[in-house]
Protein backbone atom coordinates (compact mmCIF):
# COMPACT_ATOMS: atom_id res chain seq x y z
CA UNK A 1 -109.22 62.93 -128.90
CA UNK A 2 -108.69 60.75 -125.54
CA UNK A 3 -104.59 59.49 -125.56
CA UNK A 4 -105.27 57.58 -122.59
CA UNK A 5 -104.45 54.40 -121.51
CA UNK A 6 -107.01 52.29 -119.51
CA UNK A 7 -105.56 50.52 -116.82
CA UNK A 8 -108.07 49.08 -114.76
CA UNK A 9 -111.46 49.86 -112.38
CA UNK A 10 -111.45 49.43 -109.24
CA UNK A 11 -113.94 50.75 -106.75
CA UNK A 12 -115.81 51.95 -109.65
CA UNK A 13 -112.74 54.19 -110.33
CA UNK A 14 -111.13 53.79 -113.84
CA UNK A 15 -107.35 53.90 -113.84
CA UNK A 16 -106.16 55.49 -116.91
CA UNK A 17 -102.76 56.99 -117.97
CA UNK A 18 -101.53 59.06 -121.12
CA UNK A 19 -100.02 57.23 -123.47
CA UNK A 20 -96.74 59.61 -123.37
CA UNK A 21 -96.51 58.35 -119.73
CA UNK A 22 -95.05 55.09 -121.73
CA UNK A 23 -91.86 57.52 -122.86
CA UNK A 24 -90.73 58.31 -119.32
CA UNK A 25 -89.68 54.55 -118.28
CA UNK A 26 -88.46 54.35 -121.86
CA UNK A 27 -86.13 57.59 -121.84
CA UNK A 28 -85.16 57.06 -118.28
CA UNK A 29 -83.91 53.07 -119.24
CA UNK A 30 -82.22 54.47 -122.86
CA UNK A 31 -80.54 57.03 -120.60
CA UNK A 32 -78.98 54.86 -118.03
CA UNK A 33 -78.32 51.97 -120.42
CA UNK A 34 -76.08 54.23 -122.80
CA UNK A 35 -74.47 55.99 -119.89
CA UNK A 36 -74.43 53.15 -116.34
CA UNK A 37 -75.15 49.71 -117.94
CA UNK A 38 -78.22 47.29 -118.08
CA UNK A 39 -78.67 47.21 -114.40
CA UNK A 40 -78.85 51.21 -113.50
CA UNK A 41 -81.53 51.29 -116.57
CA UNK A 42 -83.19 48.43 -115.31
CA UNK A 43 -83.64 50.33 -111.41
CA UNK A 44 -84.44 53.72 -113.11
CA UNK A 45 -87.22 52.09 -114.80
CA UNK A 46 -88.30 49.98 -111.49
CA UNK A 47 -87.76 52.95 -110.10
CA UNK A 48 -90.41 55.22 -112.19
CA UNK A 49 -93.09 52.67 -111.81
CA UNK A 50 -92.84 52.16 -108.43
CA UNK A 51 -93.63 55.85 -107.89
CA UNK A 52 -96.37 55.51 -110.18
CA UNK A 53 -97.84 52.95 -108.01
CA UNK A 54 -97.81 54.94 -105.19
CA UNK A 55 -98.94 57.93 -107.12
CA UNK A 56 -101.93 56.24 -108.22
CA UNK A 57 -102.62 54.40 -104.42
CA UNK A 58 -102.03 58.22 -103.01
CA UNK A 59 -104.56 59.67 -105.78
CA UNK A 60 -106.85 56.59 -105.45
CA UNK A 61 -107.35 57.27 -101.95
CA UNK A 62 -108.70 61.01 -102.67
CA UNK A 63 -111.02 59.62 -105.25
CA UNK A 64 -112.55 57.05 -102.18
CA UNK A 65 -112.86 59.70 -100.11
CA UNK A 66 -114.69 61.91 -102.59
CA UNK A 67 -116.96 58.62 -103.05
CA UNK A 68 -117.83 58.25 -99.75
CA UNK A 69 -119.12 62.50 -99.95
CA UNK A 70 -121.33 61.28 -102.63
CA UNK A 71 -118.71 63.65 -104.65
CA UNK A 72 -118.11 62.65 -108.53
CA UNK A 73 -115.26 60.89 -109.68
């Protein structure tokens, strides 16, 4: 059973991410709302996604490389 999450293609590369990857933002923003206000849980979350984008740039770049090997992705 897939519980991913397409994203998007690019390169020929699908972007996908598991859907309890959607519970990390959420716990992180319930956390800092109850505990530092609206702001903190609004970074926290800005915070998580933003190191999923680079993440998935870092992890992207490994899958180009492999491409240009003529190695599967």
């Amino acid at each position: 059973m897939n519980k991913s999450i397409k994203l998007f293609t690019i390169f020929g590369i699908t972007i996908k991410v598991h859907i309890t990857f959607v519970l990390l933002p959420a716990f992180i923003g319930f956390s800092l709302l109850y505990t530092d206000g609206p702001m903190a849980a609004l970074r926290g979350v800005i915070l998580i996604l933003i190191i999923f984008c680079f993440v998935t740039f870092h992890e992207l770049s490994h899958s180009l490389v492999a491409k240009k090997f003529n190695i599967k992705v």
